[in-house]
N, C-alpha and C. Protein backbone atom coordinates (compact mmCIF):
# COMPACT_ATOMS: atom_id res chain seq x y z
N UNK A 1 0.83 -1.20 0.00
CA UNK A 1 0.00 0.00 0.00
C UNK A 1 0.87 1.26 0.00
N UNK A 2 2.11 1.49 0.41
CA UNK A 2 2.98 2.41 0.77
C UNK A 2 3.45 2.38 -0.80
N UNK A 3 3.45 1.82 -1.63
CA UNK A 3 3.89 1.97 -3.22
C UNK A 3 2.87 2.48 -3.61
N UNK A 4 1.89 1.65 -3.59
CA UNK A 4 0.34 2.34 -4.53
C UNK A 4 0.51 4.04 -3.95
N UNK A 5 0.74 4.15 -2.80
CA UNK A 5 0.16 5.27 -2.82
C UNK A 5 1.47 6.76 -3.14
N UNK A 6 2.36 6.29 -3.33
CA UNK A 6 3.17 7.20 -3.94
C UNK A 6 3.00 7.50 -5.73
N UNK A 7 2.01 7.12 -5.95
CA UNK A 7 1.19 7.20 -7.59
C UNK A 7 0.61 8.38 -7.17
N UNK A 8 -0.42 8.81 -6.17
CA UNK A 8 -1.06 10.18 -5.87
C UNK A 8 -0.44 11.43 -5.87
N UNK A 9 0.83 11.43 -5.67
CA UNK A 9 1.61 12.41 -5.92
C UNK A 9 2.28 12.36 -7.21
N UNK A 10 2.03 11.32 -8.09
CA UNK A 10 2.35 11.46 -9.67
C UNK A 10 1.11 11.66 -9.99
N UNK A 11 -0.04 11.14 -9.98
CA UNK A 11 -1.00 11.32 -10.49
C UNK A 11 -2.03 13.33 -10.47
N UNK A 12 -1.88 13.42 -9.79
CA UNK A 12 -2.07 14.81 -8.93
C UNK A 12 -1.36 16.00 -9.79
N UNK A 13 0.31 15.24 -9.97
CA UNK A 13 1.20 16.54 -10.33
C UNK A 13 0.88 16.66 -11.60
N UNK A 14 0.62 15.30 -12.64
CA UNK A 14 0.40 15.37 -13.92
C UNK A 14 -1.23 15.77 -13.94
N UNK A 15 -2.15 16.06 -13.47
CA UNK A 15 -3.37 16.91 -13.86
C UNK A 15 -4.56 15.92 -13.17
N UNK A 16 -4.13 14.85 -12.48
CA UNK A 16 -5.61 14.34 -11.84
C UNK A 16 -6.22 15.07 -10.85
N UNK A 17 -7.43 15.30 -10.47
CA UNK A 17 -8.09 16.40 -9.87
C UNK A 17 -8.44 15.54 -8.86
N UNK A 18 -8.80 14.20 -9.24
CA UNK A 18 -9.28 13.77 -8.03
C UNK A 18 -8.11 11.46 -8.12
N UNK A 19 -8.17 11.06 -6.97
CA UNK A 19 -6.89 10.14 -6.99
C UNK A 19 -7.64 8.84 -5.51
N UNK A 20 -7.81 8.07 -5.99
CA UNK A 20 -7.84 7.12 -4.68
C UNK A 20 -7.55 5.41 -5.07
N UNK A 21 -7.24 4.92 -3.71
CA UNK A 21 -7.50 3.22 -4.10
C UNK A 21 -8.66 2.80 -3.15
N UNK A 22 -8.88 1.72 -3.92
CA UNK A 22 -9.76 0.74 -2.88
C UNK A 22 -9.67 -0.57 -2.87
N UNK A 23 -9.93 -1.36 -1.88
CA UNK A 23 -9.68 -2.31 -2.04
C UNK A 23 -11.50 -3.28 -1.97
N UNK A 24 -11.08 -4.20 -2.77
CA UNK A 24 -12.63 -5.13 -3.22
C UNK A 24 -12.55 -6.12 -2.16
N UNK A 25 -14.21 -5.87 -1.56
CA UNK A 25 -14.37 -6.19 -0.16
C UNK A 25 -14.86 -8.12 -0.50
N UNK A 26 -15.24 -8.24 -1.70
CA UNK A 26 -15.49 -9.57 -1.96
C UNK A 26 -14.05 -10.88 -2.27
N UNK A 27 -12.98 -9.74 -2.88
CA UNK A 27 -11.77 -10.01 -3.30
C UNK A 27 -10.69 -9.17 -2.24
N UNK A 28 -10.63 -9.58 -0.84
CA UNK A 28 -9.65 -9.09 -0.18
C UNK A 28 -8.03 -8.77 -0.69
N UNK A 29 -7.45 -9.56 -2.23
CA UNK A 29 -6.57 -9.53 -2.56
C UNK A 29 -6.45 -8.80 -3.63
N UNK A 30 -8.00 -7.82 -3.80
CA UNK A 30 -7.47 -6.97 -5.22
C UNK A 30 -8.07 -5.50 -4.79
N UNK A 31 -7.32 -5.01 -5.76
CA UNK A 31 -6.72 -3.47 -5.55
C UNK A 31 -7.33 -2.47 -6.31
N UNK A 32 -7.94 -1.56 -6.58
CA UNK A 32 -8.15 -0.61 -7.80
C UNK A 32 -7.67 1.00 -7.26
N UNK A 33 -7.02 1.48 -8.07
CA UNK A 33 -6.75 2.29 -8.05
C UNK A 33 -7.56 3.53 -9.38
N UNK A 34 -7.95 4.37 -8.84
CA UNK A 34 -8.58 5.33 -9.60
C UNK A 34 -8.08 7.08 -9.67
N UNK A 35 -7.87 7.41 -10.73
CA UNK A 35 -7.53 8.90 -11.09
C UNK A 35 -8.65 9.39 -12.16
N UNK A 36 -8.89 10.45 -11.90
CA UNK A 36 -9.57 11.74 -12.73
C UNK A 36 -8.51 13.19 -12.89
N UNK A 37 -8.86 13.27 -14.89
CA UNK A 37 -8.49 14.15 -15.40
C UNK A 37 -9.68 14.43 -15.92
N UNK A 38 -9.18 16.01 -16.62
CA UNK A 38 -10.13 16.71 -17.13
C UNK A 38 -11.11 16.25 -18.37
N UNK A 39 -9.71 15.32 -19.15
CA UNK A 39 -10.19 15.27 -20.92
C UNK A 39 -9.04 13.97 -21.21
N UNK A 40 -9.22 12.97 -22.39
CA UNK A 40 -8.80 12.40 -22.47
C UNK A 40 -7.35 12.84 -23.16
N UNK A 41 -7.35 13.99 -23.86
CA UNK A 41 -5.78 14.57 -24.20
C UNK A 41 -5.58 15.11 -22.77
N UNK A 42 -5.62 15.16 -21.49
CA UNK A 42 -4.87 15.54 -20.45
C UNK A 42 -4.18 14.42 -20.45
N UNK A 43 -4.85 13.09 -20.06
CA UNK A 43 -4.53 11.85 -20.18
C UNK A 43 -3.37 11.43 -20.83
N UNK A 44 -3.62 11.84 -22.55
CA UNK A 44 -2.19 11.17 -23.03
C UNK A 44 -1.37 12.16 -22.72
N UNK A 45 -1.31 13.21 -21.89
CA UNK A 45 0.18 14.34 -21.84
C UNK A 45 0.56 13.57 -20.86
N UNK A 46 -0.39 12.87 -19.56
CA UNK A 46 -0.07 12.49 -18.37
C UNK A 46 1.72 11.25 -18.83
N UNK A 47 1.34 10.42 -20.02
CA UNK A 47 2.21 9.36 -20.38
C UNK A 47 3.40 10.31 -21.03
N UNK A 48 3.40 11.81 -21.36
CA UNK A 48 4.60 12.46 -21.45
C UNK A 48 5.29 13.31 -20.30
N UNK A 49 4.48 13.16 -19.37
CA UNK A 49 5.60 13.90 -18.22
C UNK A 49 6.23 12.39 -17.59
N UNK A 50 6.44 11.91 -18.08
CA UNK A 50 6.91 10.79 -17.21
C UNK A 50 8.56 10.99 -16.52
N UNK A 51 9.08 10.97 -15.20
CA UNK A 51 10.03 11.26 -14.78
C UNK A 51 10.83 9.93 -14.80
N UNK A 52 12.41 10.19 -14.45
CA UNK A 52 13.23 9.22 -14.28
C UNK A 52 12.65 8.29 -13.00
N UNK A 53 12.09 9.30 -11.80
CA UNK A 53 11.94 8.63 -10.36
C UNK A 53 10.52 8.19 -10.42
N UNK A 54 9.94 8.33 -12.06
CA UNK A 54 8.35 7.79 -12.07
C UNK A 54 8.57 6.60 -12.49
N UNK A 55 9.53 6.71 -13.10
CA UNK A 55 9.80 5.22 -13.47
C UNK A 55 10.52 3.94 -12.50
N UNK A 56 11.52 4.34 -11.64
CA UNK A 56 11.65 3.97 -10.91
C UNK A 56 10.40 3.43 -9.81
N UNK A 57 9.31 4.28 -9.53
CA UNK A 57 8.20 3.61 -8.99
C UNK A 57 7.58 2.57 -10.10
N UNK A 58 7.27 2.80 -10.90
CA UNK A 58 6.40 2.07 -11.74
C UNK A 58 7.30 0.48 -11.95
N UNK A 59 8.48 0.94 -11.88
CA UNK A 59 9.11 -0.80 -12.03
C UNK A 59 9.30 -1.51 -10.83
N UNK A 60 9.56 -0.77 -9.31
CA UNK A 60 8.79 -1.47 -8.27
C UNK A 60 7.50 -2.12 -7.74
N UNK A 61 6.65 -1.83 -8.62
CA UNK A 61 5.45 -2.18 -8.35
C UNK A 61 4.98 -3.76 -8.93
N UNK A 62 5.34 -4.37 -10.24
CA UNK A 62 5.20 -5.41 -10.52
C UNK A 62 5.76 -5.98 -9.93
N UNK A 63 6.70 -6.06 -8.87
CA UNK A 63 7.71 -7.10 -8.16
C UNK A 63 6.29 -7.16 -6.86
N UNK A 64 5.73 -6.23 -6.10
CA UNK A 64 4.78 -6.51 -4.94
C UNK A 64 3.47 -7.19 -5.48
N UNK A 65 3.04 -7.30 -6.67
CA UNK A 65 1.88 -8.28 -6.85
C UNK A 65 2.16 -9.30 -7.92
N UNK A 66 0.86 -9.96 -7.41
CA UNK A 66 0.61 -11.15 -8.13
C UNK A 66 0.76 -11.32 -9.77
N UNK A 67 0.02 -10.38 -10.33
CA UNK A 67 0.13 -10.46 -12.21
C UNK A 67 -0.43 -8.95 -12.42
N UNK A 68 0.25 -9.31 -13.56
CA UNK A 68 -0.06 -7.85 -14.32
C UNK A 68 -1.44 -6.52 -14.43
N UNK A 69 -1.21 -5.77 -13.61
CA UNK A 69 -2.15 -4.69 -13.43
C UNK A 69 -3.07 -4.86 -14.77
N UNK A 70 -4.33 -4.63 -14.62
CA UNK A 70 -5.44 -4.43 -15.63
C UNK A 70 -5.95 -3.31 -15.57
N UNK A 71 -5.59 -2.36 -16.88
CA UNK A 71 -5.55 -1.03 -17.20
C UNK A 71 -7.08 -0.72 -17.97
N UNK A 72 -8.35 -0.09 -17.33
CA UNK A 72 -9.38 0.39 -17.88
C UNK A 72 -9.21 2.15 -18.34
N UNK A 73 -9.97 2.39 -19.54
CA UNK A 73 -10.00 3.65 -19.43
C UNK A 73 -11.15 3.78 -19.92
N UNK A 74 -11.96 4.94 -18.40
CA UNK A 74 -13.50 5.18 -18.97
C UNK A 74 -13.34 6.62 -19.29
N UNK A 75 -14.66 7.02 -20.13
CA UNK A 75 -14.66 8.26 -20.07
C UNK A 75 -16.39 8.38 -19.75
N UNK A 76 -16.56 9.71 -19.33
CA UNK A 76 -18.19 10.21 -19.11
C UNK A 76 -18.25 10.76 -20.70
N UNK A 77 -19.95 10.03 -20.92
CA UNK A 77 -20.52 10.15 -21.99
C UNK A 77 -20.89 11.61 -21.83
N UNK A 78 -21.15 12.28 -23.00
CA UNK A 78 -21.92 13.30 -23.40
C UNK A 78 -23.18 13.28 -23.76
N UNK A 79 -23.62 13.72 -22.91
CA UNK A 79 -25.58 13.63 -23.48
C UNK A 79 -26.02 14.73 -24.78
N UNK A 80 -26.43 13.95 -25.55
CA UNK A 80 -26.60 14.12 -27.23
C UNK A 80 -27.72 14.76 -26.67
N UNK A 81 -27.30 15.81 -27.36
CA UNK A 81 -28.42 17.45 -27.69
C UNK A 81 -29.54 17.65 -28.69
């Protein structure tokens, strides 16, 4: 949990407004982590600020779990006018 949560201070600096995890109360062993940006081009700038010491987190993190993170990306629909 002390890894996951050093993502909030990457996530935050690159434009997420809002940042949390939770953990699934049916699946004690799984994790979700959630960020909000503005727009989905905030999003792809987020994959160009990437730092040397972001990376350094991001390659510690597959060593503390089980298999490979599963990456969703939603967006809020627009209600047709």
């Amino acid at each position: 949990m002390q890894a996951i949560h050093k993502y909030e201070r990457i996530r935050r600096r690159d434009g997420a407004f809002r940042w949390g995890t939770y953990r699934d109360l049916e699946n004690p062993n799984r994790y979700l982590e959630t960020s909000l940006v503005d727009s989905w081009a905030e999003h792809l700038r987020q994959h160009e600020r990437t730092t040397r010491a972001d990376r350094e987190i991001e390659e510690r993190l597959p060593r503390l779990v089980r298999r490979e993170p599963v990456v969703h990306h939603l967006v809020s629909p627009t209600p047709k006018r």
